[in-house]
PDB file of N, CA and C in Angstrom:
ATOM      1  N   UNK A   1      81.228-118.960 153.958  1.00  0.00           N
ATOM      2  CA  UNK A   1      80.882-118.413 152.665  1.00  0.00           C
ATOM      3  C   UNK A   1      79.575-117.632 152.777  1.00  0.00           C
ATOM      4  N   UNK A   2      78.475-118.499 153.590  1.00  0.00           N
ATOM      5  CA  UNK A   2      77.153-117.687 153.912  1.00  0.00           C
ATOM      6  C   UNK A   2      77.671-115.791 154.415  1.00  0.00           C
ATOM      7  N   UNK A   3      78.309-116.261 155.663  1.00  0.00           N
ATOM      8  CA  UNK A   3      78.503-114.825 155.715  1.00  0.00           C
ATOM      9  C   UNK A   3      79.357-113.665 154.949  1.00  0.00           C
ATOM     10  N   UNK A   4      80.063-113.955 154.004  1.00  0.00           N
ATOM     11  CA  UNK A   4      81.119-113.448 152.763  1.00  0.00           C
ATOM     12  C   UNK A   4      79.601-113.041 152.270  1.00  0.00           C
ATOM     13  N   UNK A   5      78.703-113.779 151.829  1.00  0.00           N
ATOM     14  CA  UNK A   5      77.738-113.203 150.565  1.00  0.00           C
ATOM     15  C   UNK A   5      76.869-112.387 151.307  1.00  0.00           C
ATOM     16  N   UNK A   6      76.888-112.498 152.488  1.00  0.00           N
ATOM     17  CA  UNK A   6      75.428-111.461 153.567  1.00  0.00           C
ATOM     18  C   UNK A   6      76.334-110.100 154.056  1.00  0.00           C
ATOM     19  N   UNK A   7      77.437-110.517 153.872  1.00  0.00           N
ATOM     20  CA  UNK A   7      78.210-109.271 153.900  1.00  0.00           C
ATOM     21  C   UNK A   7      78.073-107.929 153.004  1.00  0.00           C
ATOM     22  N   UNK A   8      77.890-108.445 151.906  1.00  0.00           N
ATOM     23  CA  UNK A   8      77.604-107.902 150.650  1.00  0.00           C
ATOM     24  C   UNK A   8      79.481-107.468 149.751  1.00  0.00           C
ATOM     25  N   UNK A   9      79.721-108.437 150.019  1.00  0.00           N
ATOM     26  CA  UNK A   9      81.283-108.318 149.641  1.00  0.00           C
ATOM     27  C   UNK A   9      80.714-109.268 148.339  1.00  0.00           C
ATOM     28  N   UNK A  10      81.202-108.826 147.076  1.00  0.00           N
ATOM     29  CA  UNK A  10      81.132-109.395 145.633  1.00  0.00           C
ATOM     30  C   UNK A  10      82.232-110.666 145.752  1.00  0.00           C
ATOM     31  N   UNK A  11      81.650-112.012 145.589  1.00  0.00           N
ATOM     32  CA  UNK A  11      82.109-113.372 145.548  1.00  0.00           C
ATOM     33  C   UNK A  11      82.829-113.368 143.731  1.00  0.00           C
ATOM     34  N   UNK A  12      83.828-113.403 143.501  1.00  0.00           N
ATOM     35  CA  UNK A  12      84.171-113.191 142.094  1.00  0.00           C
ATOM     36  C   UNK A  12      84.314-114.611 141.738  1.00  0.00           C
ATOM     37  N   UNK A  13      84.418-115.599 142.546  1.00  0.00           N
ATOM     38  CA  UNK A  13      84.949-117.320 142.520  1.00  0.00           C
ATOM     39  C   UNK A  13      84.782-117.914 143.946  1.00  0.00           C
ATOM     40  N   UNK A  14      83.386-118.423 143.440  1.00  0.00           N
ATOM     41  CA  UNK A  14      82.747-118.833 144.410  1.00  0.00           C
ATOM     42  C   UNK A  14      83.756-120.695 145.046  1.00  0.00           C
ATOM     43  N   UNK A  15      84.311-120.737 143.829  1.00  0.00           N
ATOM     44  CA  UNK A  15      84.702-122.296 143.934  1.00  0.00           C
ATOM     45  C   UNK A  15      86.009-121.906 144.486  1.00  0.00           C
ATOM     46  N   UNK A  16      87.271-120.945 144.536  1.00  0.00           N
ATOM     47  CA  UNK A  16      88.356-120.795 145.040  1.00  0.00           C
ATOM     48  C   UNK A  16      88.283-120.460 146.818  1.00  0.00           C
ATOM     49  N   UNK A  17      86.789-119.479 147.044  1.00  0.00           N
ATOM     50  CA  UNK A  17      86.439-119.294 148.567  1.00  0.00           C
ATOM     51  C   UNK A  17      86.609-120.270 148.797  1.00  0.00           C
ATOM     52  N   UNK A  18      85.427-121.487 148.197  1.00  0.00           N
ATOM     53  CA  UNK A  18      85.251-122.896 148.931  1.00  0.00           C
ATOM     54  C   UNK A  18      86.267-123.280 149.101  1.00  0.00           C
ATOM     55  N   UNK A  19      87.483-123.862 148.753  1.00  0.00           N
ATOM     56  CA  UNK A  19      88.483-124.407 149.264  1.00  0.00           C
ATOM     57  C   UNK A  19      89.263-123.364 149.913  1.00  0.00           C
ATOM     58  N   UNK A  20      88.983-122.293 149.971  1.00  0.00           N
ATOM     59  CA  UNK A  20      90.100-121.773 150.771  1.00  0.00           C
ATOM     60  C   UNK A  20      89.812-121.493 152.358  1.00  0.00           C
ATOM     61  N   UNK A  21      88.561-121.734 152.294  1.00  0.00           N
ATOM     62  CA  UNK A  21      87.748-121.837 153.678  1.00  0.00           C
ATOM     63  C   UNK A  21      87.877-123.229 153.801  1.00  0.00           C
ATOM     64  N   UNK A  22      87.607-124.223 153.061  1.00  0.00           N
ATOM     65  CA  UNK A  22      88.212-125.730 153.394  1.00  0.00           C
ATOM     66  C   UNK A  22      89.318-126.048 154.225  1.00  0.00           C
ATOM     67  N   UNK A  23      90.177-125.594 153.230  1.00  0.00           N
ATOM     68  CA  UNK A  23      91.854-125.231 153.703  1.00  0.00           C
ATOM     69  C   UNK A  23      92.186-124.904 154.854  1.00  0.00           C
ATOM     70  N   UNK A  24      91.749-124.058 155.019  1.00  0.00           N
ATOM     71  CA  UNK A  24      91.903-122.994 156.414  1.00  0.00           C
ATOM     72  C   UNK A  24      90.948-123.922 158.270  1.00  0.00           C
ATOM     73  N   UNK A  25      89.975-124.632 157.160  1.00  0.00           N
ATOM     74  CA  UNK A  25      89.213-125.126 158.431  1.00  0.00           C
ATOM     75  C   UNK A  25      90.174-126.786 158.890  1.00  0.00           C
ATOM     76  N   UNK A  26      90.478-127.268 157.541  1.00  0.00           N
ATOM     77  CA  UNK A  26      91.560-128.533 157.625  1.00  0.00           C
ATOM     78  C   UNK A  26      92.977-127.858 158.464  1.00  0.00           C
ATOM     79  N   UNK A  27      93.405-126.966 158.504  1.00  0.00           N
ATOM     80  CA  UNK A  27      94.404-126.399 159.283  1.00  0.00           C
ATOM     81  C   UNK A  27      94.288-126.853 160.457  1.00  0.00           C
ATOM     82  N   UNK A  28      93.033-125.758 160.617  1.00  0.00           N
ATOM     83  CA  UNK A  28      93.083-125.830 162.348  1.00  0.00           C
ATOM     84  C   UNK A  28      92.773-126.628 163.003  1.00  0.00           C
ATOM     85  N   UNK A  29      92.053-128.124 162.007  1.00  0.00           N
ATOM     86  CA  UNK A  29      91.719-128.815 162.375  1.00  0.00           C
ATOM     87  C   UNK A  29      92.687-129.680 163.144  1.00  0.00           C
ATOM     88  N   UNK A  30      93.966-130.019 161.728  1.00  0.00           N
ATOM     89  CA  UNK A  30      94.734-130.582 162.246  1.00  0.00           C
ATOM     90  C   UNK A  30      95.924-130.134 163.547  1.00  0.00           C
ATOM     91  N   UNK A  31      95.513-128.546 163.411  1.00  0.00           N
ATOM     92  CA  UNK A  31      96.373-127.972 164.855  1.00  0.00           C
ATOM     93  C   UNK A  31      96.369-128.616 165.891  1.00  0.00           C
ATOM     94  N   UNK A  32      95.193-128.953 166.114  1.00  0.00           N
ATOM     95  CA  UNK A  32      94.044-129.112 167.188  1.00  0.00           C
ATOM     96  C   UNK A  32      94.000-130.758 167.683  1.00  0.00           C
ATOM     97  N   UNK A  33      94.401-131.397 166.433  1.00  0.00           N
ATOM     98  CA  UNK A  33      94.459-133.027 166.596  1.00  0.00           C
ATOM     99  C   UNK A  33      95.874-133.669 166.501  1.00  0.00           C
ATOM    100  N   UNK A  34      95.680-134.528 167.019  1.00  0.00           N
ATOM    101  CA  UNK A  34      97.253-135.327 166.861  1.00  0.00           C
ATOM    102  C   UNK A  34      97.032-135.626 165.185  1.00  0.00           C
ATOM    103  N   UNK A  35      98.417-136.061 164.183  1.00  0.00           N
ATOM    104  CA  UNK A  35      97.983-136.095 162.959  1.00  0.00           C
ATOM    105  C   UNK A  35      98.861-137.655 163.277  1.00  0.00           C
ATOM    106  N   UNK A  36      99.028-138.096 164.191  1.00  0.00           N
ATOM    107  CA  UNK A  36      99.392-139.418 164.146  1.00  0.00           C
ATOM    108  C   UNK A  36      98.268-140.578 163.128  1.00  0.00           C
ATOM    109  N   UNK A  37      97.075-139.693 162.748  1.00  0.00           N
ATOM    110  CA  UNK A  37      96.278-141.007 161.988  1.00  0.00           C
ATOM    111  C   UNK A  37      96.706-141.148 160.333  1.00  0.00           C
ATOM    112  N   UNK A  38      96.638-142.042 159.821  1.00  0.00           N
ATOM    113  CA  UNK A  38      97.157-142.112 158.488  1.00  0.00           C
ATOM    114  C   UNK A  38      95.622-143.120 157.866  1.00  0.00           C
ATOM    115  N   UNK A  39      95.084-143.037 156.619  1.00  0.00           N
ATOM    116  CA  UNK A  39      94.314-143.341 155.732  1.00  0.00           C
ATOM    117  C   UNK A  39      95.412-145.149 155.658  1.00  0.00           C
ATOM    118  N   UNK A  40      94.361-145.865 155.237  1.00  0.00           N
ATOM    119  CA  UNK A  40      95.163-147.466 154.879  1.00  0.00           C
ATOM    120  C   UNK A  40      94.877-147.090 153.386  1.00  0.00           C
ATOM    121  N   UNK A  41      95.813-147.949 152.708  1.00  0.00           N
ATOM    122  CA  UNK A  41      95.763-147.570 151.304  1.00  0.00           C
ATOM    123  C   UNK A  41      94.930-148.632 151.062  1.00  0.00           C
ATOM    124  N   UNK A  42      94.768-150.092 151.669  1.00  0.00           N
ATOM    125  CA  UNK A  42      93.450-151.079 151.888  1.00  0.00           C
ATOM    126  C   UNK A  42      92.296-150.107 151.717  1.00  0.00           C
ATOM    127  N   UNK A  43      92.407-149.298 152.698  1.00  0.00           N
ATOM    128  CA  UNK A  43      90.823-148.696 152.573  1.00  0.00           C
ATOM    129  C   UNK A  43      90.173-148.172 151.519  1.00  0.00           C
ATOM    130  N   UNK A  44      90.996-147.102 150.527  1.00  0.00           N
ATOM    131  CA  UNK A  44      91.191-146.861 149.042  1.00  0.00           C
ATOM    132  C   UNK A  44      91.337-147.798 147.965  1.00  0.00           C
ATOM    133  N   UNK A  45      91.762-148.310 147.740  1.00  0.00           N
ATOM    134  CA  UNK A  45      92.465-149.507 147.212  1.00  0.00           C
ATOM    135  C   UNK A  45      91.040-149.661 145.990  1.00  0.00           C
ATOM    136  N   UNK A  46      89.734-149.903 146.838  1.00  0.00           N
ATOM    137  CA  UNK A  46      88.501-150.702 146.368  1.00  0.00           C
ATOM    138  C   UNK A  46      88.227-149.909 145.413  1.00  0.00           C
ATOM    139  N   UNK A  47      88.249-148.363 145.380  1.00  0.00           N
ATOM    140  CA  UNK A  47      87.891-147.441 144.431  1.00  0.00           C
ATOM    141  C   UNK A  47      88.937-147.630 142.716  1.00  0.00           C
ATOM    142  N   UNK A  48      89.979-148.286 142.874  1.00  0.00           N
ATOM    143  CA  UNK A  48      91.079-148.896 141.837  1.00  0.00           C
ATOM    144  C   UNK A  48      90.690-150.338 140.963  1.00  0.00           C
ATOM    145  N   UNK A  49      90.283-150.610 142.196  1.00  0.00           N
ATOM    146  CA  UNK A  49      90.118-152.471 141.602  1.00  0.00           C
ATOM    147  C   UNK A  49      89.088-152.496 140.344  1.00  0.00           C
ATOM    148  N   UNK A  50      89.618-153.084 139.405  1.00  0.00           N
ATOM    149  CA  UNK A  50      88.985-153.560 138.098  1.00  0.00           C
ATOM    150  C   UNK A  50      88.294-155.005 138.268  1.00  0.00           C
ATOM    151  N   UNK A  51      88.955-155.668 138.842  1.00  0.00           N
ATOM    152  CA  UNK A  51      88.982-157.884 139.175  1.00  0.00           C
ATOM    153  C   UNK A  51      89.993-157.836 138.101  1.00  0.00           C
ATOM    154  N   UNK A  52      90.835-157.445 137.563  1.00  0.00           N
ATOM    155  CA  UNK A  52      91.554-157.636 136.760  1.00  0.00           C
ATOM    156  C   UNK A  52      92.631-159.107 137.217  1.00  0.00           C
ATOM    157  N   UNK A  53      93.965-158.984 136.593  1.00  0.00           N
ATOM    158  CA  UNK A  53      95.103-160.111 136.801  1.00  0.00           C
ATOM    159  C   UNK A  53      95.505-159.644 138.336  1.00  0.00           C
ATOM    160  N   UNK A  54      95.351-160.501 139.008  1.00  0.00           N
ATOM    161  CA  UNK A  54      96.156-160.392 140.650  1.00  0.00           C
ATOM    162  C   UNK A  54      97.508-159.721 140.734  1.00  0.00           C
ATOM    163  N   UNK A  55      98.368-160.205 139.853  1.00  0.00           N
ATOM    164  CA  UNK A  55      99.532-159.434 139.668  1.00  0.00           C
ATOM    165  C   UNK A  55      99.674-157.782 139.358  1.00  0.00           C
ATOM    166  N   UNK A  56      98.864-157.716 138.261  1.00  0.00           N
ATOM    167  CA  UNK A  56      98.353-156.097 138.094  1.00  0.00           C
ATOM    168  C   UNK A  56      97.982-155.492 139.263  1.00  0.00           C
ATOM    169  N   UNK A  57      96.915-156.392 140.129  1.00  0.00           N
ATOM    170  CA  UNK A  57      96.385-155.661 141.372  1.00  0.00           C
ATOM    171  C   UNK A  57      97.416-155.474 142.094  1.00  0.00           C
ATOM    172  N   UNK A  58      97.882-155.859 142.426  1.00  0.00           N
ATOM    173  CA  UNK A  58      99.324-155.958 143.434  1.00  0.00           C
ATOM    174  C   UNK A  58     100.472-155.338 143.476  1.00  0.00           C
ATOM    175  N   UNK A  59     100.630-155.090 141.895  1.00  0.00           N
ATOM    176  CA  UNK A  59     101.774-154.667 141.652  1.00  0.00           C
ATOM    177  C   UNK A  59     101.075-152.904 141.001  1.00  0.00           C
ATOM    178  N   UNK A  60      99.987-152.504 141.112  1.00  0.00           N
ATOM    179  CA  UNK A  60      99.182-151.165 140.986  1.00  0.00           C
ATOM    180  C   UNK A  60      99.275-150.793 142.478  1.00  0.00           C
ATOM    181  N   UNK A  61      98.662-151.487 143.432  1.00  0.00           N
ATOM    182  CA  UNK A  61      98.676-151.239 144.990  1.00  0.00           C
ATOM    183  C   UNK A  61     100.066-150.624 145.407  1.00  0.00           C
ATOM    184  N   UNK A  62     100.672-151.550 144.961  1.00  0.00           N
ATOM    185  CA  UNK A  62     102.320-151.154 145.562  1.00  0.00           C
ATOM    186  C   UNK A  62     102.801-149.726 144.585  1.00  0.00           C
ATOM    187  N   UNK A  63     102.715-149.634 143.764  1.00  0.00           N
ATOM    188  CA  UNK A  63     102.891-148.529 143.136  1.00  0.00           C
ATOM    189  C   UNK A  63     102.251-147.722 143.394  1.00  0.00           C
ATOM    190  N   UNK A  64     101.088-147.050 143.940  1.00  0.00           N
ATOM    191  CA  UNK A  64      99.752-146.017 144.173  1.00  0.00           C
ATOM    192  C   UNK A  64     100.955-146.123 145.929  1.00  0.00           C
ATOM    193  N   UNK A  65     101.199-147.007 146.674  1.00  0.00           N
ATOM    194  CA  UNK A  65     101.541-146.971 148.009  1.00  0.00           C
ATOM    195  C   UNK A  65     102.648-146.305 147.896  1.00  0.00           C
ATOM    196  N   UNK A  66     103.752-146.613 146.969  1.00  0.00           N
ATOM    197  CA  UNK A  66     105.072-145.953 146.962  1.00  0.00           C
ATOM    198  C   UNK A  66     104.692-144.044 146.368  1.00  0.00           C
ATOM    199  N   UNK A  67     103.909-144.076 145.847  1.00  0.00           N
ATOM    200  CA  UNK A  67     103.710-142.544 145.470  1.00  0.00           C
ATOM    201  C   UNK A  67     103.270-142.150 146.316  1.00  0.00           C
ATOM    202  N   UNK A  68     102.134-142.374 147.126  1.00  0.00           N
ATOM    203  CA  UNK A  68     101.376-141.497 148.735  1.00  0.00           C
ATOM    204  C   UNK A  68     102.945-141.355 149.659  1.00  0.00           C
ATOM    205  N   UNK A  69     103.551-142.870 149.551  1.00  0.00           N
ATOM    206  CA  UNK A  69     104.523-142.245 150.416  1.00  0.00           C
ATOM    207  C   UNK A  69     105.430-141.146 150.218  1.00  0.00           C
ATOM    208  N   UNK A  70     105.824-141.201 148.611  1.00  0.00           N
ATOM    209  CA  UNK A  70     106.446-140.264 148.144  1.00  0.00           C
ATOM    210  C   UNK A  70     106.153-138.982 148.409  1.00  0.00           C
ATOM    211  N   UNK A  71     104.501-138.815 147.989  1.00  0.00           N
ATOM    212  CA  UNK A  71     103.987-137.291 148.239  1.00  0.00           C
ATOM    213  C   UNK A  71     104.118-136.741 149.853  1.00  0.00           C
ATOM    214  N   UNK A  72     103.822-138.284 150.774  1.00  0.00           N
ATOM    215  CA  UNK A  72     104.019-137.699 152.012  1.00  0.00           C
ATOM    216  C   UNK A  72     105.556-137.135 152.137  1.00  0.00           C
ATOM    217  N   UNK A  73     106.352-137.191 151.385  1.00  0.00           N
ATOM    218  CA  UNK A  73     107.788-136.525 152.339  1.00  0.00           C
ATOM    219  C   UNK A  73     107.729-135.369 151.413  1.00  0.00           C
ATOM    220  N   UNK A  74     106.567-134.972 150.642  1.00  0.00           N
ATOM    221  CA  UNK A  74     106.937-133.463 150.007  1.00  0.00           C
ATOM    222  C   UNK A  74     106.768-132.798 151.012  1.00  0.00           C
ATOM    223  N   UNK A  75     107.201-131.544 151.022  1.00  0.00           N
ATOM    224  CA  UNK A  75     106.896-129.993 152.424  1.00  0.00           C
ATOM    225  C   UNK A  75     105.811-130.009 152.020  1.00  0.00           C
ATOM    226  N   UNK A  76     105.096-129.761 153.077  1.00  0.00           N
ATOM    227  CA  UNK A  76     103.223-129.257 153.069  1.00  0.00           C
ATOM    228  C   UNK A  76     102.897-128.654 152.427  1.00  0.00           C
ATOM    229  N   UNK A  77     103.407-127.626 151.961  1.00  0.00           N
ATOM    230  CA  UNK A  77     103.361-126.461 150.839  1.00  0.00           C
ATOM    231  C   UNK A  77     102.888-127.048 149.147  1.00  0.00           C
ATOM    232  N   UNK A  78     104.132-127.835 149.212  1.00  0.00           N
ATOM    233  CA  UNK A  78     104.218-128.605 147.435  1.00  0.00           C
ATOM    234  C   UNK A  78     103.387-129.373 147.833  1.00  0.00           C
ATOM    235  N   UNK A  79     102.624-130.346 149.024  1.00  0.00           N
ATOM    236  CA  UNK A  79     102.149-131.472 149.315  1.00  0.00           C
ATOM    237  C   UNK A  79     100.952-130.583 148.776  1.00  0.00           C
ATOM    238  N   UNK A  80     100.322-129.599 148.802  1.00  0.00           N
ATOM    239  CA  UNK A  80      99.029-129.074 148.970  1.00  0.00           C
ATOM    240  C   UNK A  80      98.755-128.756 147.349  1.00  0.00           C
ATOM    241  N   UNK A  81      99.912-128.262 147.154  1.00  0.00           N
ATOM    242  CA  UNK A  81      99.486-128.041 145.359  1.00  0.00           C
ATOM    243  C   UNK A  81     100.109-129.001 144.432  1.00  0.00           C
ATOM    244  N   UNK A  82     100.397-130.107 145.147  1.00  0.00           N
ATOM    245  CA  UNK A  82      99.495-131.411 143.917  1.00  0.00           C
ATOM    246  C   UNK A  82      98.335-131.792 144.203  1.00  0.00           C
ATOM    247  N   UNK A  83      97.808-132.098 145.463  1.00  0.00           N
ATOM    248  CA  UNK A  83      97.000-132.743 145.695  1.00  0.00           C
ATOM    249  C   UNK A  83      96.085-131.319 144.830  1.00  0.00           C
ATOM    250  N   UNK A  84      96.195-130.181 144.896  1.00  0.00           N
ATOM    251  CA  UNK A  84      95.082-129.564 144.663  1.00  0.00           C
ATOM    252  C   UNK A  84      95.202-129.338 143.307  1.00  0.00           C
ATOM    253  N   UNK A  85      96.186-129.468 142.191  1.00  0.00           N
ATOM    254  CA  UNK A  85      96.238-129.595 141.044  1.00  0.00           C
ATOM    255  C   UNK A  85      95.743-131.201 140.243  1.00  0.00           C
ATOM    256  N   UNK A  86      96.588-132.314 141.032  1.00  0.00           N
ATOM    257  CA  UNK A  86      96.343-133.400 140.368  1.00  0.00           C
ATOM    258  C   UNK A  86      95.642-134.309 140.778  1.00  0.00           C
ATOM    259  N   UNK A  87      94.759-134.295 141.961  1.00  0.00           N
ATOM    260  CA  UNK A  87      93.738-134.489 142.731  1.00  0.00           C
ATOM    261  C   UNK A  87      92.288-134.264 141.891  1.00  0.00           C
ATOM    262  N   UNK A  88      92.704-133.005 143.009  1.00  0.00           N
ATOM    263  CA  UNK A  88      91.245-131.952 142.683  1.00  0.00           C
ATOM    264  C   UNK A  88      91.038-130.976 141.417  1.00  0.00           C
ATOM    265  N   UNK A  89      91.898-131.491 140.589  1.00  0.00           N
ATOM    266  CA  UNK A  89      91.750-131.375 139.013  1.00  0.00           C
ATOM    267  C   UNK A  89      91.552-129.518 139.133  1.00  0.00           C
ATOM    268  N   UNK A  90      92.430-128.660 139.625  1.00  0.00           N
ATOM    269  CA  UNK A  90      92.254-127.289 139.604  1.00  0.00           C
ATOM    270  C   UNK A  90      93.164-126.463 138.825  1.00  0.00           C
ATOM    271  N   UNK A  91      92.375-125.717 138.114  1.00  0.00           N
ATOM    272  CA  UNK A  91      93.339-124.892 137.413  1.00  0.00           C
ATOM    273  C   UNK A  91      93.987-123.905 137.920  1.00  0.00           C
ATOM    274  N   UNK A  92      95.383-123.294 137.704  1.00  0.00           N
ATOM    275  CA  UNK A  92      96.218-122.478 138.222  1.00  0.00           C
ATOM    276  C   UNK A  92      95.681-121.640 138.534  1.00  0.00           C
ATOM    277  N   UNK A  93      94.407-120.530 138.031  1.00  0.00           N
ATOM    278  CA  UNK A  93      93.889-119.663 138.737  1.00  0.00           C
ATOM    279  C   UNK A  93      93.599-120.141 139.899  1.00  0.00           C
ATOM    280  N   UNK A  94      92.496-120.958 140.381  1.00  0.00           N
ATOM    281  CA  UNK A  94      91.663-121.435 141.418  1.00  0.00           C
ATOM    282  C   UNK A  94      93.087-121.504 142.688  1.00  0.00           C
ATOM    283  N   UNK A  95      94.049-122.453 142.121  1.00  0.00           N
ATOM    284  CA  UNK A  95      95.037-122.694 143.054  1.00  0.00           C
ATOM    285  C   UNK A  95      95.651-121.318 143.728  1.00  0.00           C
ATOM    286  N   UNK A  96      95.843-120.847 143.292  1.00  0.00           N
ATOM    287  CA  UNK A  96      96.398-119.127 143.039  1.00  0.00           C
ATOM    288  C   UNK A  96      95.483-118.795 144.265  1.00  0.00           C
ATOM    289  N   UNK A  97      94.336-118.676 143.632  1.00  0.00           N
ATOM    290  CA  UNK A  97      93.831-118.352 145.451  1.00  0.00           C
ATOM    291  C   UNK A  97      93.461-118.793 145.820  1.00  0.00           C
ATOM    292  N   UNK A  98      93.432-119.865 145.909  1.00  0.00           N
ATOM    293  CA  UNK A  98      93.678-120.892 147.294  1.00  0.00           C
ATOM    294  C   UNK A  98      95.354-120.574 148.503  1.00  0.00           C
ATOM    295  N   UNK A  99      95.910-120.193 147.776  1.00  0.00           N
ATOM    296  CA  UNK A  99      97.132-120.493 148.196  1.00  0.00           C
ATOM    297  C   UNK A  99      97.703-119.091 148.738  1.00  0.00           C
ATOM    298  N   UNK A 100      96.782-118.333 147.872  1.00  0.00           N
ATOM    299  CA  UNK A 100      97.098-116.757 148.398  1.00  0.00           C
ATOM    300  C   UNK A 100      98.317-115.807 146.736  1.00  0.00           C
ATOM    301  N   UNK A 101      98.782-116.850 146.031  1.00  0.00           N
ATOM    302  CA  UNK A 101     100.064-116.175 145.019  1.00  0.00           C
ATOM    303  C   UNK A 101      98.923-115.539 143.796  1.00  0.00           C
ATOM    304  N   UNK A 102      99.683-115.419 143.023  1.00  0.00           N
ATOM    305  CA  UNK A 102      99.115-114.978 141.461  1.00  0.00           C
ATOM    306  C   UNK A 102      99.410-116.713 140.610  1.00  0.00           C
ATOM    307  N   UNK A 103      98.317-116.859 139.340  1.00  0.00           N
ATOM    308  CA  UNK A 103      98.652-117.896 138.781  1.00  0.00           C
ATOM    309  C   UNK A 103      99.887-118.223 137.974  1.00  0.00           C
ATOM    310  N   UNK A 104     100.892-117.331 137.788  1.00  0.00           N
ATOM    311  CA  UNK A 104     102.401-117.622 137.090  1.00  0.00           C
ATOM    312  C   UNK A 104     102.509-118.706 138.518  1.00  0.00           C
ATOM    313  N   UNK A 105     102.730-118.082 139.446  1.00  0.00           N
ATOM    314  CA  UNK A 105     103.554-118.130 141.236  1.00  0.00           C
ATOM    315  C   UNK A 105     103.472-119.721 141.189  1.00  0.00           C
ATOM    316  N   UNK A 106     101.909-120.217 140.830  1.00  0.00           N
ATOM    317  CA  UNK A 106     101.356-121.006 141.651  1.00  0.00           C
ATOM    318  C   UNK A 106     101.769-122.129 140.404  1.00  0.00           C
ATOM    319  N   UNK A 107     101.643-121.965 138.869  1.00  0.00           N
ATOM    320  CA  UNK A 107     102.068-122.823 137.998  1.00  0.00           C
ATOM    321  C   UNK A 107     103.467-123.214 138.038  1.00  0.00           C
ATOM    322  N   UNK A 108     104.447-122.270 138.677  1.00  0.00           N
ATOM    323  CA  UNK A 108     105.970-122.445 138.881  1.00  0.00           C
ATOM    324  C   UNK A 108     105.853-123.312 139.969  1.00  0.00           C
ATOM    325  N   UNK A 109     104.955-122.738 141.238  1.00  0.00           N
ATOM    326  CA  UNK A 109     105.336-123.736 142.335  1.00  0.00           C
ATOM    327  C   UNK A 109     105.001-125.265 142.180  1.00  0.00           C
ATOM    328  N   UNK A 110     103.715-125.582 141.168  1.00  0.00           N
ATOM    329  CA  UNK A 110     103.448-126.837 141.015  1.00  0.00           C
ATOM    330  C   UNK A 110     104.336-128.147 139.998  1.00  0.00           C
ATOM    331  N   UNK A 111     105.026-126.788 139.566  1.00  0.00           N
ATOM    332  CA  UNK A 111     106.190-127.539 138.416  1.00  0.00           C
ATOM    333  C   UNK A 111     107.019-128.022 139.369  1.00  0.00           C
ATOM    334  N   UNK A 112     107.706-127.049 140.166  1.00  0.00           N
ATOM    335  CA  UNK A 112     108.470-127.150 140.855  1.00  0.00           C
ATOM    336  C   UNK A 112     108.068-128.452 141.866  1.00  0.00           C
ATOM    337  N   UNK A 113     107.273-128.407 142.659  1.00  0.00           N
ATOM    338  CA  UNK A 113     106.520-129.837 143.451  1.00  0.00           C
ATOM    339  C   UNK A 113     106.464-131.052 142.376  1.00  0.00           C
ATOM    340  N   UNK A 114     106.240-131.067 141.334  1.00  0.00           N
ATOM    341  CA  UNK A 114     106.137-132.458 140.383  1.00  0.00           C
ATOM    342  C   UNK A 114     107.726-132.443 140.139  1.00  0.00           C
ATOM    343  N   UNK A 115     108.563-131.976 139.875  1.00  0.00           N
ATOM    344  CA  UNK A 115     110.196-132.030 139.940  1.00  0.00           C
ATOM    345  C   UNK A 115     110.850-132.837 141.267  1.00  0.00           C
ATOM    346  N   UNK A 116     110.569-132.140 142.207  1.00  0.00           N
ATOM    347  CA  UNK A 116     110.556-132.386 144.025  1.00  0.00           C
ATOM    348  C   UNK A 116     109.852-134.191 143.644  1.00  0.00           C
ATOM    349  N   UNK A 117     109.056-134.692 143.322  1.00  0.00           N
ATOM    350  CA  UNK A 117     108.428-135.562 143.550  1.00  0.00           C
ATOM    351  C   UNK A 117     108.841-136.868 142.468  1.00  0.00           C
ATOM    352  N   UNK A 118     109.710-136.405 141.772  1.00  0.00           N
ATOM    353  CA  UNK A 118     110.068-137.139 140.361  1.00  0.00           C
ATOM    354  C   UNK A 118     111.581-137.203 141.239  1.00  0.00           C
ATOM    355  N   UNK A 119     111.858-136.219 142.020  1.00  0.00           N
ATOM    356  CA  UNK A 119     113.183-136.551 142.611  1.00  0.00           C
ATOM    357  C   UNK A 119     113.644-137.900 143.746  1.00  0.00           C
ATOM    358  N   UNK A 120     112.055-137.572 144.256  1.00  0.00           N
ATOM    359  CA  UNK A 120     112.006-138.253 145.697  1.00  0.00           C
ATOM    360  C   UNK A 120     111.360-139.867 145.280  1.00  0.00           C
ATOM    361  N   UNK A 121     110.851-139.940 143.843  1.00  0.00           N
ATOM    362  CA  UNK A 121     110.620-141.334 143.563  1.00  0.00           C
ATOM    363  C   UNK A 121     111.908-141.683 143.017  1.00  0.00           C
ATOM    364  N   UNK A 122     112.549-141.113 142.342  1.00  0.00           N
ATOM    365  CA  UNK A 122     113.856-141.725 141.920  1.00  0.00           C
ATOM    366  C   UNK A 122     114.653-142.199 143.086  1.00  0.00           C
ATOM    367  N   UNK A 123     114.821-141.827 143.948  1.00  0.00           N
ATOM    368  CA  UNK A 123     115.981-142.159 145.125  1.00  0.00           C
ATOM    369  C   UNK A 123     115.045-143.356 145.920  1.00  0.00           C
ATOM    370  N   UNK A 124     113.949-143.167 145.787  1.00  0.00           N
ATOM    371  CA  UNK A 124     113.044-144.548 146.893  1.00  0.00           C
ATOM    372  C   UNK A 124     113.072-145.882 145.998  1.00  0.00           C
TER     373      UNK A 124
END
């Protein structure tokens, strides 16, 4: 981004660069690495916990676990614009370029991925 602004190229959305240079650096990252590692949902988990009823906990865990798995069998594509819609709380512009489309493109494709994902929890 430093060099985009020393360039003297006009930054119109400074927050859509940032992830799209994110994006692009998580790519190659993972080119580059085996992606055999997976996050424990244990490890997350702590950021959920209330101390609430054990049963709630348990039966929230297993539900938050069955959706990661879910999202994991979306295509990378739809996988990227939820996480970057219902995640990272982004509005269709921002996503739009992130992703490279126009914001209709990118609001169809994310409909379309929450459809894909309402499909793939129904059958699991």
């Amino acid at each position: 981004m430093w060099r985009q602004i020393q360039s003297g190229v006009a930054v119109k959305n400074s927050n859509a660069l940032l992830y799209a240079i994110a994006r692009n650096l998580v790519i190659d990252y993972w080119r580059q690495k085996d992606r055999g590692q997976n996050v424990a949902l244990d490890d997350v988990a702590h950021i959920l916990r209330d101390d609430s009823d054990l049963f709630e906990d348990k039966a929230s865990k297993d539900e938050i676990a069955r959706l990661l798995r879910c999202v994991d069998k979306l295509p990378e594509s739809q996988r990227e614009i939820v996480i970057l819609r219902y995640v990272d709380d982004l509005p269709y512009s921002e996503i739009a370029r992130v992703i490279g489309k126009n914001a209709v493109a990118s609001r169809v494709a994310a409909h379309r991925a929450v459809k894909a994902l309402k499909k793939i929890m129904l059958e699991s």
